[in-house]
C-alpha atoms as a PDB file:
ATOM      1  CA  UNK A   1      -4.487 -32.064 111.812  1.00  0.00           C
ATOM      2  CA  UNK A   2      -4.883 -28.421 112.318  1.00  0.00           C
ATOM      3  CA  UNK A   3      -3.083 -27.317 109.182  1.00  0.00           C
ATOM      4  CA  UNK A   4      -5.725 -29.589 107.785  1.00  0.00           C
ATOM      5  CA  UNK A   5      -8.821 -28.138 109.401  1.00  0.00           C
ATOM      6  CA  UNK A   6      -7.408 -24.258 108.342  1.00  0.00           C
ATOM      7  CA  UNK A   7      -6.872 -26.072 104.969  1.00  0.00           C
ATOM      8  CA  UNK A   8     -10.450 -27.138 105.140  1.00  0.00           C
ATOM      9  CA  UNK A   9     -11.924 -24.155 106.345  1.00  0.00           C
ATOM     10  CA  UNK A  10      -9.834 -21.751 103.726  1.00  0.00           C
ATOM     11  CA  UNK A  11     -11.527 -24.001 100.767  1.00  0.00           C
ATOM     12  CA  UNK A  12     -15.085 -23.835 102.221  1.00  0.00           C
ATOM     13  CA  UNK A  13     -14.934 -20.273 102.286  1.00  0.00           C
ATOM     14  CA  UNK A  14     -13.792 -20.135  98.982  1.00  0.00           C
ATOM     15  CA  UNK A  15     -16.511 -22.577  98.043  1.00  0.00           C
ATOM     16  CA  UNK A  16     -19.093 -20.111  99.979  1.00  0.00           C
ATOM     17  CA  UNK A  17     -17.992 -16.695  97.787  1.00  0.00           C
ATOM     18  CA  UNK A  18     -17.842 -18.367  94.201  1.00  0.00           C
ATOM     19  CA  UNK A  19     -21.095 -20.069  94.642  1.00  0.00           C
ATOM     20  CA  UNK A  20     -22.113 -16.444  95.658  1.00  0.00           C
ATOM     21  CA  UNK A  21     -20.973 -14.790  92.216  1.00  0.00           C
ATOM     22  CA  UNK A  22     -23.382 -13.653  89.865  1.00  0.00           C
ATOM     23  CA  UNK A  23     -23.113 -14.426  86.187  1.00  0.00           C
ATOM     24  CA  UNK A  24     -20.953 -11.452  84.966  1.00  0.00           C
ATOM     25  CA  UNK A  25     -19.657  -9.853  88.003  1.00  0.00           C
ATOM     26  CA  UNK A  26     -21.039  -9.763  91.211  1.00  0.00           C
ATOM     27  CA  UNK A  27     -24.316  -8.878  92.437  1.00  0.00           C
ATOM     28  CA  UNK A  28     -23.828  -5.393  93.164  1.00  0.00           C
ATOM     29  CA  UNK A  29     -25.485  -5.387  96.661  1.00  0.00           C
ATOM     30  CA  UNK A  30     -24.346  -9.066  97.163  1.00  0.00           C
ATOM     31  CA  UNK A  31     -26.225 -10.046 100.837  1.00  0.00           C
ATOM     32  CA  UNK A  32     -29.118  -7.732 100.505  1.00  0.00           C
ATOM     33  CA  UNK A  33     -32.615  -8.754  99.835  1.00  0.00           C
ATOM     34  CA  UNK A  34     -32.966  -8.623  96.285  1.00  0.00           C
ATOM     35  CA  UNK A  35     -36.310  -6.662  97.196  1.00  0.00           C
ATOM     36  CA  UNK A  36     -34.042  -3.900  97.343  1.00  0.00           C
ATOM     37  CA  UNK A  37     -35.882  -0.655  97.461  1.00  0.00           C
ATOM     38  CA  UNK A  38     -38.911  -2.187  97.600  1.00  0.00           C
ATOM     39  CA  UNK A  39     -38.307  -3.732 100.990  1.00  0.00           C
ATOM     40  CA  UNK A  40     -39.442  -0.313 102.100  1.00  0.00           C
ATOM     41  CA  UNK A  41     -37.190  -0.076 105.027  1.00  0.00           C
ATOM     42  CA  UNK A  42     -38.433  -3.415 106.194  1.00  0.00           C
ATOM     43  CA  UNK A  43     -41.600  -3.183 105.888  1.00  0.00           C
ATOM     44  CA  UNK A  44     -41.237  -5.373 102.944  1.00  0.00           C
ATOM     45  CA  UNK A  45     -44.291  -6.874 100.933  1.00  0.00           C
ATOM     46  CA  UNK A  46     -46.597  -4.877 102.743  1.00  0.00           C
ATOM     47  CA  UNK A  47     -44.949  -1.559 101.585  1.00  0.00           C
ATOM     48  CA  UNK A  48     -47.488  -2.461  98.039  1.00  0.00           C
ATOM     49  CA  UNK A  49     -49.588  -4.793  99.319  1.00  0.00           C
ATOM     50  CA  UNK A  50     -52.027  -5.512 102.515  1.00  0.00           C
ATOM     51  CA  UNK A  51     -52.799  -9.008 103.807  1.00  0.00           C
ATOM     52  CA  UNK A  52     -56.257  -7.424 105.247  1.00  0.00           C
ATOM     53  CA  UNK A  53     -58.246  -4.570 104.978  1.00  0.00           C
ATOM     54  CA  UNK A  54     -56.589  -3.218 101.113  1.00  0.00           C
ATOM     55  CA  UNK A  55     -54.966   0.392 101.746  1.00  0.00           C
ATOM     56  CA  UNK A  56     -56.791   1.006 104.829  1.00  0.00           C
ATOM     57  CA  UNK A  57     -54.507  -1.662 106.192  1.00  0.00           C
ATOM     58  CA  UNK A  58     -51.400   0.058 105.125  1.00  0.00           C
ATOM     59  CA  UNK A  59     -52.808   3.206 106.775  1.00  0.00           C
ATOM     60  CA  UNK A  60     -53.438   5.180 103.713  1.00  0.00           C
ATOM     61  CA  UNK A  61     -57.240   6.330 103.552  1.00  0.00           C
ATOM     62  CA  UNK A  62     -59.361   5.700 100.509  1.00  0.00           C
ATOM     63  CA  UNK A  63     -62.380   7.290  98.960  1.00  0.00           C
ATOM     64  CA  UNK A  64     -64.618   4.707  98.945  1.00  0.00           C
ATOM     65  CA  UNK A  65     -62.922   2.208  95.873  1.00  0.00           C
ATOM     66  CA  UNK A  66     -65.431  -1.028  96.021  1.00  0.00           C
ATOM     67  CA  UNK A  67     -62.314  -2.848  94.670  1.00  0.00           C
ATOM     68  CA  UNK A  68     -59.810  -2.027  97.282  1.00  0.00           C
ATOM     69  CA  UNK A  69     -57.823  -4.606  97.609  1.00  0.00           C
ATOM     70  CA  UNK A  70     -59.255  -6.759  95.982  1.00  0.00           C
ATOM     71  CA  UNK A  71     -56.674  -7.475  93.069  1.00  0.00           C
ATOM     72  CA  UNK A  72     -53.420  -8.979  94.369  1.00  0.00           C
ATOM     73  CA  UNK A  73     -54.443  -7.532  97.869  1.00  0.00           C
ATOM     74  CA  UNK A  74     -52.887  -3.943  96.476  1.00  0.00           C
ATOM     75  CA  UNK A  75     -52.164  -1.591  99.306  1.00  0.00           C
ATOM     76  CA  UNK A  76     -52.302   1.696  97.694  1.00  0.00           C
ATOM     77  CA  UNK A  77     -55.006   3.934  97.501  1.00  0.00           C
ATOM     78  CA  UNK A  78     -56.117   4.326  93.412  1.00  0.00           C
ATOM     79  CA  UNK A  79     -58.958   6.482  93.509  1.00  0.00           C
ATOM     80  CA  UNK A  80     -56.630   9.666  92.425  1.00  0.00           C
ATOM     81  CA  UNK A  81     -55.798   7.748  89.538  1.00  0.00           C
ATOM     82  CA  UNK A  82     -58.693   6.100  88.273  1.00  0.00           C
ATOM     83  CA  UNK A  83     -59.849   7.247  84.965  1.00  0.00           C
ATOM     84  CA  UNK A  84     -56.482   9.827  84.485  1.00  0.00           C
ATOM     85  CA  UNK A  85     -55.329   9.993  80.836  1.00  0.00           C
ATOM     86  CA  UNK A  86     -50.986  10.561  80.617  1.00  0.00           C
ATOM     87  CA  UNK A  87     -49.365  11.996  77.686  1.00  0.00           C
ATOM     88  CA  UNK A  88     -45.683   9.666  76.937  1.00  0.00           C
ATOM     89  CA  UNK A  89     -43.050  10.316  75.595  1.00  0.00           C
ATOM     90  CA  UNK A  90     -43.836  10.270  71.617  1.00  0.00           C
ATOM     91  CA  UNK A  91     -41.861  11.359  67.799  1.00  0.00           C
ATOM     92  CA  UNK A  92     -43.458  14.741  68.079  1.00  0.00           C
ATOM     93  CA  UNK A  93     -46.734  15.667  67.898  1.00  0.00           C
ATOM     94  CA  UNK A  94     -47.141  12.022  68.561  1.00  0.00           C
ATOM     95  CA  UNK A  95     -47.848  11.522  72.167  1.00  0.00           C
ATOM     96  CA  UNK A  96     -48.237   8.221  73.415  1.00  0.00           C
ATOM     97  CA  UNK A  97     -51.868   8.727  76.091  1.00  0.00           C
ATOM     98  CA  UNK A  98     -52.881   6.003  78.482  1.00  0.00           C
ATOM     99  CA  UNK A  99     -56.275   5.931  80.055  1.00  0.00           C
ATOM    100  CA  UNK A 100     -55.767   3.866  83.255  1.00  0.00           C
ATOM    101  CA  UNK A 101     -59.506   1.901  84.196  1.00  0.00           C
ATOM    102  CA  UNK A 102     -62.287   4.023  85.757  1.00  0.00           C
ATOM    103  CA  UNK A 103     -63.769   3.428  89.152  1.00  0.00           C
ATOM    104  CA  UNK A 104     -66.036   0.698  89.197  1.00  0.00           C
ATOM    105  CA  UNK A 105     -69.386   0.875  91.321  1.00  0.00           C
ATOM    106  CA  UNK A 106     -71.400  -2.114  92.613  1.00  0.00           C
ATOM    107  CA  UNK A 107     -75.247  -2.297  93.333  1.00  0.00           C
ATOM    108  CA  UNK A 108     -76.026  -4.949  95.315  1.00  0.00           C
ATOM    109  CA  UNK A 109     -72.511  -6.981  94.330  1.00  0.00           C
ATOM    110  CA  UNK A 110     -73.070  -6.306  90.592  1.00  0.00           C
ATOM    111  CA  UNK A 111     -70.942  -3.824  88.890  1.00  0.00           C
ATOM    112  CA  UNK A 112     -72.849  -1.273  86.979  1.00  0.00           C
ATOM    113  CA  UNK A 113     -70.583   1.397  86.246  1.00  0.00           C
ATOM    114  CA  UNK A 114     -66.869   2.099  85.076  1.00  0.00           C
ATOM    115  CA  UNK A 115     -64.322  -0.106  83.272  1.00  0.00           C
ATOM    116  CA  UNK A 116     -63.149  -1.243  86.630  1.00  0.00           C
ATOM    117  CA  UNK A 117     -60.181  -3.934  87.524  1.00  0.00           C
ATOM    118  CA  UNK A 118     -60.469  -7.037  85.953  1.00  0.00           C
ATOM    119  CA  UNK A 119     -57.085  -8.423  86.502  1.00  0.00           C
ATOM    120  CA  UNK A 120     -53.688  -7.333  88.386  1.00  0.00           C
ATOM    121  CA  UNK A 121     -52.286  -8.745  85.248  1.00  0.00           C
ATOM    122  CA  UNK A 122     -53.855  -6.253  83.022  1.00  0.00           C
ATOM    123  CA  UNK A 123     -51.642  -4.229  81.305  1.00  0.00           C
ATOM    124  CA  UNK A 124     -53.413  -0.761  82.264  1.00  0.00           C
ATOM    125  CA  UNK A 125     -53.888  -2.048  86.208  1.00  0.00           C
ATOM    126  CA  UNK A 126     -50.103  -2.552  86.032  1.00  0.00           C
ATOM    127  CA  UNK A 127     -49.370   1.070  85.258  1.00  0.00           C
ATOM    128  CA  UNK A 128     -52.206   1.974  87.835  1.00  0.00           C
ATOM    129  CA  UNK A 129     -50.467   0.178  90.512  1.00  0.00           C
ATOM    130  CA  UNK A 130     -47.137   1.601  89.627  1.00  0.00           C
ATOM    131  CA  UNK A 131     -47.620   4.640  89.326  1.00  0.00           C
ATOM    132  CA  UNK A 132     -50.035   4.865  92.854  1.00  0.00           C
ATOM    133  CA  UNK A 133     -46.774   4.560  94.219  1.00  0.00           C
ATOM    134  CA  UNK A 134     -44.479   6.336  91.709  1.00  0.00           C
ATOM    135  CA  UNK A 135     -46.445   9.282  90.729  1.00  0.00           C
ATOM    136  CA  UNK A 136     -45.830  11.754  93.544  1.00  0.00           C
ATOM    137  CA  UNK A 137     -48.705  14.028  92.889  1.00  0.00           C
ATOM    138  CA  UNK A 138     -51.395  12.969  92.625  1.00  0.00           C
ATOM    139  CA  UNK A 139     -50.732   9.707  94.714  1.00  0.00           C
ATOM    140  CA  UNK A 140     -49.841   8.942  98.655  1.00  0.00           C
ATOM    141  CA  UNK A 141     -46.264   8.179  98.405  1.00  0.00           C
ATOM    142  CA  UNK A 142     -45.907   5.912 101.284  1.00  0.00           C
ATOM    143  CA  UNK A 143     -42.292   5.923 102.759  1.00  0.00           C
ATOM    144  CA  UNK A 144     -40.709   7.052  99.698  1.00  0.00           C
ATOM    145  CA  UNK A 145     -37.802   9.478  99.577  1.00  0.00           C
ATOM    146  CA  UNK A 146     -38.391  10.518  96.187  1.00  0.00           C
ATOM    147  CA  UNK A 147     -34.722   9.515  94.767  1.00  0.00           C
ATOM    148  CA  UNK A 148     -33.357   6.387  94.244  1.00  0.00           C
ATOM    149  CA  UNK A 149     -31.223   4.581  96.960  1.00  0.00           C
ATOM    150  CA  UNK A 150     -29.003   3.345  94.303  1.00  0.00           C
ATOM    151  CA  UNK A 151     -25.999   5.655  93.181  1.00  0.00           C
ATOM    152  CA  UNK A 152     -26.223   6.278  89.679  1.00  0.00           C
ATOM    153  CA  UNK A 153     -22.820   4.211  88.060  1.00  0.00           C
ATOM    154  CA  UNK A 154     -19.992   6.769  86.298  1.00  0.00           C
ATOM    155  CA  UNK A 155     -21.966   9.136  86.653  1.00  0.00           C
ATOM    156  CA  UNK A 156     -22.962   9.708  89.935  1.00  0.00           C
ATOM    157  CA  UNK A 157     -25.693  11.115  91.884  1.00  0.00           C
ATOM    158  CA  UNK A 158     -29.132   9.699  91.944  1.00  0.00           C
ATOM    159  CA  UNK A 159     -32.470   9.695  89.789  1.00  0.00           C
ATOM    160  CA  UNK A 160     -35.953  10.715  90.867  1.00  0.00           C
ATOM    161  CA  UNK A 161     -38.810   8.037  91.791  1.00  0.00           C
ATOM    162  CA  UNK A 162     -41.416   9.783  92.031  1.00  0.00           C
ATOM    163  CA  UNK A 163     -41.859  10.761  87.449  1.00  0.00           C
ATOM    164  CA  UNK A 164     -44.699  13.013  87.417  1.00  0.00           C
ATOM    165  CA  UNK A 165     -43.281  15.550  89.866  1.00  0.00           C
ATOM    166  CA  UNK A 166     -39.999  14.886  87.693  1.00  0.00           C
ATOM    167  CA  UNK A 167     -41.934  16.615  84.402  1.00  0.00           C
ATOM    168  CA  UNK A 168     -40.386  18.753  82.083  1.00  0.00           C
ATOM    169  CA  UNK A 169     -40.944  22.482  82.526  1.00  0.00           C
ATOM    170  CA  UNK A 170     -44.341  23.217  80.458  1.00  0.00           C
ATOM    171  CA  UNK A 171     -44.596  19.412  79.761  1.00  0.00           C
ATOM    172  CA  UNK A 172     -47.233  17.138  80.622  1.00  0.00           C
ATOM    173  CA  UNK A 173     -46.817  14.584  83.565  1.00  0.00           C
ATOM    174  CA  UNK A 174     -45.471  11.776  81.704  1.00  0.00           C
ATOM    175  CA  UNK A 175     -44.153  13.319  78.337  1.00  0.00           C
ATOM    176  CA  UNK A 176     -40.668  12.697  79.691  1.00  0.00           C
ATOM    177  CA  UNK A 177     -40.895   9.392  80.134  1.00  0.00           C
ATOM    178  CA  UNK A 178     -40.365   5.754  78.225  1.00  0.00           C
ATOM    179  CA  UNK A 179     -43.983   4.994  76.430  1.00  0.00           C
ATOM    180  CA  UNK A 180     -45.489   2.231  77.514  1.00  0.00           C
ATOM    181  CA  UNK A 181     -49.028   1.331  76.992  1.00  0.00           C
ATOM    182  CA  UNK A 182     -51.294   0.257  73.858  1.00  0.00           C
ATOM    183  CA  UNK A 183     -49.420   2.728  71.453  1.00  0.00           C
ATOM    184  CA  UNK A 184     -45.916   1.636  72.730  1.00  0.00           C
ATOM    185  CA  UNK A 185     -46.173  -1.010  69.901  1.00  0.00           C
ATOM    186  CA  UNK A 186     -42.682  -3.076  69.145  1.00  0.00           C
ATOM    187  CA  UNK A 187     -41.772  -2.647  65.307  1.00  0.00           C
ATOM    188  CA  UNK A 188     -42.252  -6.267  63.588  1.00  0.00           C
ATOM    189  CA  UNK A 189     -41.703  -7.174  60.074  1.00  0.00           C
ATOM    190  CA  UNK A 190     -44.958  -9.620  60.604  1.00  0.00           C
ATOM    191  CA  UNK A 191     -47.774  -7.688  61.535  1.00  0.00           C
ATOM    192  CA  UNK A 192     -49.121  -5.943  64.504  1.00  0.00           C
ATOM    193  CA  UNK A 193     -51.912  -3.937  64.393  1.00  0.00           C
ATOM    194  CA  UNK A 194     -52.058  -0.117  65.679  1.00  0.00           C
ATOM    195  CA  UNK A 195     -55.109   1.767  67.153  1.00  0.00           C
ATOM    196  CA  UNK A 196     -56.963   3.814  65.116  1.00  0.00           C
ATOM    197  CA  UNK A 197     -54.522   7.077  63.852  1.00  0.00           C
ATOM    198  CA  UNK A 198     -50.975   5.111  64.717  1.00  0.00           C
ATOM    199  CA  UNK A 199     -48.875   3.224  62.861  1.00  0.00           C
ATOM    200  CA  UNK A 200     -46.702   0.206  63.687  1.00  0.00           C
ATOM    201  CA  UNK A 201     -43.167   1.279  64.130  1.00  0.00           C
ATOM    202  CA  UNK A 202     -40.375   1.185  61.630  1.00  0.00           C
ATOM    203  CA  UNK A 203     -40.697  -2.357  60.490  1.00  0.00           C
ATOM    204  CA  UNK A 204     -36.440  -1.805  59.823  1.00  0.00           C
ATOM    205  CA  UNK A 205     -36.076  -3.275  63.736  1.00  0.00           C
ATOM    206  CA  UNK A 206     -36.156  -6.488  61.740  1.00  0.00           C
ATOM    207  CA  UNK A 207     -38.383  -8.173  64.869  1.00  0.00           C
ATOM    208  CA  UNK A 208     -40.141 -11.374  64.104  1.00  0.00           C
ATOM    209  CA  UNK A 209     -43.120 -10.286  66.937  1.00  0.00           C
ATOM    210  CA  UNK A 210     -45.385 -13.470  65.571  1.00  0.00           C
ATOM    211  CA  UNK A 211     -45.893 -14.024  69.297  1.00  0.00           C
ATOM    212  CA  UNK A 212     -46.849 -11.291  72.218  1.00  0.00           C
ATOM    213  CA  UNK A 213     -49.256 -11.584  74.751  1.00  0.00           C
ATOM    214  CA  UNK A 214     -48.441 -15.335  76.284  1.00  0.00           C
ATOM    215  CA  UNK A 215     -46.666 -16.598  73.281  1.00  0.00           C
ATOM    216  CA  UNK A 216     -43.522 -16.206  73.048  1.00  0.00           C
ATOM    217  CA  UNK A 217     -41.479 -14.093  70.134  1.00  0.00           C
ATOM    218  CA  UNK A 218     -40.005 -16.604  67.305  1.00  0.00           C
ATOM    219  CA  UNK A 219     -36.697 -15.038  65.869  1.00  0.00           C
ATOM    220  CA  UNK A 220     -36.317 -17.701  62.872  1.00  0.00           C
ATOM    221  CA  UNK A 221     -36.708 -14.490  60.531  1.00  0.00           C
ATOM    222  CA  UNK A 222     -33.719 -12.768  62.116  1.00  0.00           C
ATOM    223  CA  UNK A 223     -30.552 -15.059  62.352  1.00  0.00           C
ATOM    224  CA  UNK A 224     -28.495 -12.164  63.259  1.00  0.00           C
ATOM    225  CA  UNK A 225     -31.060 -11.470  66.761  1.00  0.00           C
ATOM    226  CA  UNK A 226     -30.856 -14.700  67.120  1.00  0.00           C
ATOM    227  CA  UNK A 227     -27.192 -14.801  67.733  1.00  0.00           C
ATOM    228  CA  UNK A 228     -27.807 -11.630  69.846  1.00  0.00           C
ATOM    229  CA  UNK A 229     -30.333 -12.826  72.217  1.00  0.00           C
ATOM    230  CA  UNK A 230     -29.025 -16.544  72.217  1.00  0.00           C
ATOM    231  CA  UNK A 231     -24.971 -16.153  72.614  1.00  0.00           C
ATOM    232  CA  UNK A 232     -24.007 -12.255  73.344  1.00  0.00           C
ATOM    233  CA  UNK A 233     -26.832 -11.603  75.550  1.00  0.00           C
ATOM    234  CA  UNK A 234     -27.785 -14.416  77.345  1.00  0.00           C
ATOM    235  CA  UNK A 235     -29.586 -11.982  80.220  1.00  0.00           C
ATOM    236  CA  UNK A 236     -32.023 -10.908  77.672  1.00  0.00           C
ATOM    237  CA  UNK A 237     -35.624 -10.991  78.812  1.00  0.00           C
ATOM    238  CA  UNK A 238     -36.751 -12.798  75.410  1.00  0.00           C
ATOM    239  CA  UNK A 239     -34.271 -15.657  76.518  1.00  0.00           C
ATOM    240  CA  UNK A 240     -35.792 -18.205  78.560  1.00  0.00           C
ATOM    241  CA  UNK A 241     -38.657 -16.126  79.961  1.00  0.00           C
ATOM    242  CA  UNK A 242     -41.209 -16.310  77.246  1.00  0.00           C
ATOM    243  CA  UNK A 243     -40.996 -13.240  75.408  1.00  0.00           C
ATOM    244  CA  UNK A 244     -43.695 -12.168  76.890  1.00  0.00           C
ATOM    245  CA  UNK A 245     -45.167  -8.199  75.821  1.00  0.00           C
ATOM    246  CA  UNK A 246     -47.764  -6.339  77.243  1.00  0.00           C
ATOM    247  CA  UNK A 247     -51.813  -7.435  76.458  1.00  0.00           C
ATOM    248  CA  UNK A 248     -54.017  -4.029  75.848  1.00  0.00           C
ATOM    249  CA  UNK A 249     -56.957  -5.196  74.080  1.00  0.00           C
ATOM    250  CA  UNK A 250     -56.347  -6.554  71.073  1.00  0.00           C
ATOM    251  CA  UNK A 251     -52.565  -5.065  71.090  1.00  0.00           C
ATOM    252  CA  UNK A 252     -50.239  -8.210  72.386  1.00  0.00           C
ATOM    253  CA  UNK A 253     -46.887  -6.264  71.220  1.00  0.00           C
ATOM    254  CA  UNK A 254     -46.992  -3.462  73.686  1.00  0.00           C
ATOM    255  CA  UNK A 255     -44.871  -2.326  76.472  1.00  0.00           C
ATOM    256  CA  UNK A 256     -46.026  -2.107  80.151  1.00  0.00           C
ATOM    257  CA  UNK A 257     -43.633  -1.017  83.772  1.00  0.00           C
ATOM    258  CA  UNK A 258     -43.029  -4.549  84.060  1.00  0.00           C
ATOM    259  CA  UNK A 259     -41.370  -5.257  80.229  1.00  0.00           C
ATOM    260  CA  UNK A 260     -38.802  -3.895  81.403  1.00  0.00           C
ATOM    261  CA  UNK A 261     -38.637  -3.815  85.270  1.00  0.00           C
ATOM    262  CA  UNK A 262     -38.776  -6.802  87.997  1.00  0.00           C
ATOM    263  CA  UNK A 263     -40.410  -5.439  90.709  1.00  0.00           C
ATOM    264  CA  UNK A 264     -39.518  -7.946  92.895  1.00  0.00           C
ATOM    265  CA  UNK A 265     -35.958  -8.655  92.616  1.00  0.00           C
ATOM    266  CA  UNK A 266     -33.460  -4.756  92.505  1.00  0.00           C
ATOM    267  CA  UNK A 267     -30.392  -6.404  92.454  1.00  0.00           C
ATOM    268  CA  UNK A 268     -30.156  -9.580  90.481  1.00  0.00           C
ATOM    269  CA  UNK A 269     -31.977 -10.903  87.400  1.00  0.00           C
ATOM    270  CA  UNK A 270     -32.595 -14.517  86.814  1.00  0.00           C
ATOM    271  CA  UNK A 271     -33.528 -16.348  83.409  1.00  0.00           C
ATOM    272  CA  UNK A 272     -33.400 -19.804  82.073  1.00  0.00           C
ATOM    273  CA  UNK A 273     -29.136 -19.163  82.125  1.00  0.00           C
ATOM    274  CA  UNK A 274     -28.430 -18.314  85.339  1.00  0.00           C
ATOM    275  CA  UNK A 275     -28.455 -14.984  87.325  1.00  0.00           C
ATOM    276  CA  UNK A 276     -26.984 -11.686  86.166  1.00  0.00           C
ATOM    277  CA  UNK A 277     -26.290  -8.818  88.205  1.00  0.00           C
ATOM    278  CA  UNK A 278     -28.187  -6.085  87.965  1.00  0.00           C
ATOM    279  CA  UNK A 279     -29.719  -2.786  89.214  1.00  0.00           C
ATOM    280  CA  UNK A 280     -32.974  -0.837  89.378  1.00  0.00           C
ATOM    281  CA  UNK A 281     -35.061  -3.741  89.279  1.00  0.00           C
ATOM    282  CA  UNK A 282     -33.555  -4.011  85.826  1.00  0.00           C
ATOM    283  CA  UNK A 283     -35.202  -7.585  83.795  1.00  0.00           C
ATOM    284  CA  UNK A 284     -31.391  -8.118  82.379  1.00  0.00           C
ATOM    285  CA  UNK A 285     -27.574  -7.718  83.179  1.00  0.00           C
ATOM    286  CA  UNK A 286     -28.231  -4.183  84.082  1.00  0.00           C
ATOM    287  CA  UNK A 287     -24.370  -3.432  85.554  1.00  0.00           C
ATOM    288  CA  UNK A 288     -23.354   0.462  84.142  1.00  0.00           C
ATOM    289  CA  UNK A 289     -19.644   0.554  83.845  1.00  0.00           C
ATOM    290  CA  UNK A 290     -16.852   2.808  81.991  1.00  0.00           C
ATOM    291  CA  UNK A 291     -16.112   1.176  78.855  1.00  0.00           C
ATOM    292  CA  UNK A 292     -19.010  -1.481  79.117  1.00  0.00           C
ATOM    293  CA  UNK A 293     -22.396  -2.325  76.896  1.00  0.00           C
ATOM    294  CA  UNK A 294     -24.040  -3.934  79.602  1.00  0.00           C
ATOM    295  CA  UNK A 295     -27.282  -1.072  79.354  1.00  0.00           C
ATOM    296  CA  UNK A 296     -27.037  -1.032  75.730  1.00  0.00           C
ATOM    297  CA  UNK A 297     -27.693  -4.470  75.169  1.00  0.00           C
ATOM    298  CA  UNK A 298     -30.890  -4.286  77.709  1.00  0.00           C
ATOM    299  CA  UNK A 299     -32.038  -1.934  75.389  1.00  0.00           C
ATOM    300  CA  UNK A 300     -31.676  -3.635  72.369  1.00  0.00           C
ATOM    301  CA  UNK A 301     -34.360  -6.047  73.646  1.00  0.00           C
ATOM    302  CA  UNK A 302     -36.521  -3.918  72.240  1.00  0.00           C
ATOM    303  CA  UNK A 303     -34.294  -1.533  70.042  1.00  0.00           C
ATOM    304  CA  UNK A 304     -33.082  -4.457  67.776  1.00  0.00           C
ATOM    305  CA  UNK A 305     -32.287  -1.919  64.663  1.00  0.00           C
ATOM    306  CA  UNK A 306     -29.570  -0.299  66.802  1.00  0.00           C
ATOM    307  CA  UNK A 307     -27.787  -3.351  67.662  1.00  0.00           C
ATOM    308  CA  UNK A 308     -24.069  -4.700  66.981  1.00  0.00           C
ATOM    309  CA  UNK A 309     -25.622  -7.367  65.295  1.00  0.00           C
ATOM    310  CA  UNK A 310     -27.918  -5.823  63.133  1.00  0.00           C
ATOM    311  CA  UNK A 311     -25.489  -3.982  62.051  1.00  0.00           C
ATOM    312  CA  UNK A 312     -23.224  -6.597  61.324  1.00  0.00           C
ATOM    313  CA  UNK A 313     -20.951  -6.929  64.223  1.00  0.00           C
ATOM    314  CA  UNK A 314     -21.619 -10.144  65.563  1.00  0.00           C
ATOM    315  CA  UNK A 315     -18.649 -10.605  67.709  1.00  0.00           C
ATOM    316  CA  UNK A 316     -19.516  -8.143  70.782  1.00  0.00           C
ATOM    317  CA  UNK A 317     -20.368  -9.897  73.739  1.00  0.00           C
ATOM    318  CA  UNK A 318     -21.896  -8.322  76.359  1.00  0.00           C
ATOM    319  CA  UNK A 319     -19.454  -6.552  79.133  1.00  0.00           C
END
């Protein structure tokens, strides 16, 4: 009976650690909240966002924002951001700006001035509330340590959090960093339409973008992407999720913070196929390694030209 029992026990446990494996390796910080980072030393939700009183419940002091708060209770004080134009990373001359919303002001409930908020979905208000926390200089930057709590994989060390205090010597703020925004257009063979001055970029991605916005990205042009996103990378963010892109305006084929980032989950990404391991609230197997293609293949969400596939290797799957 007791060889039984230990016999028991031994295959529960087993039971308990493979049900706790992540799709292509294990979670890297397998027990931990997948807030990660964000759980702010455990002050978790409320490190971004206030149940009452917006930012002055957080205990960060505002300047008098009628809307504090008042989109997806947001716990941050924007008023240093509010109307701020950033230079991206662009080919060249070609910067990539983004003019986040103005302050709004209210007479007698009705607004009457500025652009304002009118959604935390908004592509814009998503880069305001980012970077509120992840500016550094301009912004309040809470608890933050300014460096990520995650090692950086082969290489070592870690990476700064806090961009605009990470700009290049002589550069603007942002001109170091990933566009995003209505000029950060994905290249599609079907379309897309630029703001005034830009062009749509290199159509040779060989994208089908028919969709953007809240419809999702149809890939019957592309057979080869198709094998990509469907077989070799099944953690893509197009898989499963929608293929949703970034809504400024008119533009429904941009990219925003949260194309590419989960800010709710660090450590493990989850799509219609399971859950992948992952890391810096990555949206895809996100898991660095000597030898691997793991953060290639995120990129080639977006970067389709420069794929295996699309350049005729088909047999690559993702390691």
């Amino acid at each position: 009976m007791k060889k039984l029992s230990l016999f028991i026990l031994v295959a529960l446990a087993a039971a308990s650690v493979a049900t706790a494996q992540i799709r292509s390796g294990l979670n890297p910080a397998l027990g931990q909240d997948v807030l990660g980072a964000h759980n702010g030393y455990g002050r978790g939700c409320v490190m971004c966002h206030a149940p009452h009183s917006g930012s002055q419940g957080n205990g960060v002091a505002t300047s008098g924002d009628p809307e504090n708060g008042m989109y997806a209770l947001w716990g941050q004080d924007l008023t240093p951001l509010y109307g701020q134009t950033f230079n991206f990373s662009g080919d060249g001359s070609a910067k990539y700006p983004v003019t986040l919303p103005t302050m709004a002001t209210y007479t007698s409930g009705v607004q009457n001035t500025g652009t304002g908020i009118t959604s935390a979905h908004d592509a814009n208000t998503v880069i305001l509330f980012c970077l509120s926390c992840h500016d550094g200089v301009l912004t309040h930057v809470s608890m933050m340590q300014g460096q990520t709590v995650e090692t950086l994989p082969v290489v070592g060390g870690t990476a700064p959090t806090l961009l605009a205090k990470a700009a290049p010597s002589g550069g603007s703020a942002y001109s170091n960093d990933h566009p995003v925004g209505g000029y950060a257009i994905v290249g599609c063979t079907s379309g897309g339409t630029a703001p005034t001055g830009y062009t749509v970029p290199n159509s040779g991605y060989n994208w089908d973008c028919t969709g953007g916005g809240s419809t999702a990205v149809s890939w019957s042009s592309s057979s080869a992407m198709n094998t990509f996103v469907t077989t070799n990378y099944p953690a893509s963010f197009w898989n499963g999720s929608g293929g949703k892109l970034a809504t400024f305006g008119s533009i429904v084929t941009a990219v925003t913070c949260t194309t590419c980032h989960n800010q709710h989950s660090m450590t493990v990404y989850t799509n219609s196929n399971g859950s992948f391991a992952t890391m810096f609230f990555i949206r895809g197997q996100y898991t660095p390694a000597t030898g691997g293609n793991s953060v290639s293949q995120f990129c080639r969400n977006c970067h389709g030209g420069e794929s295996n596939e699309l350049n005729g290797l088909k047999s690559v799957p993702t390691t």
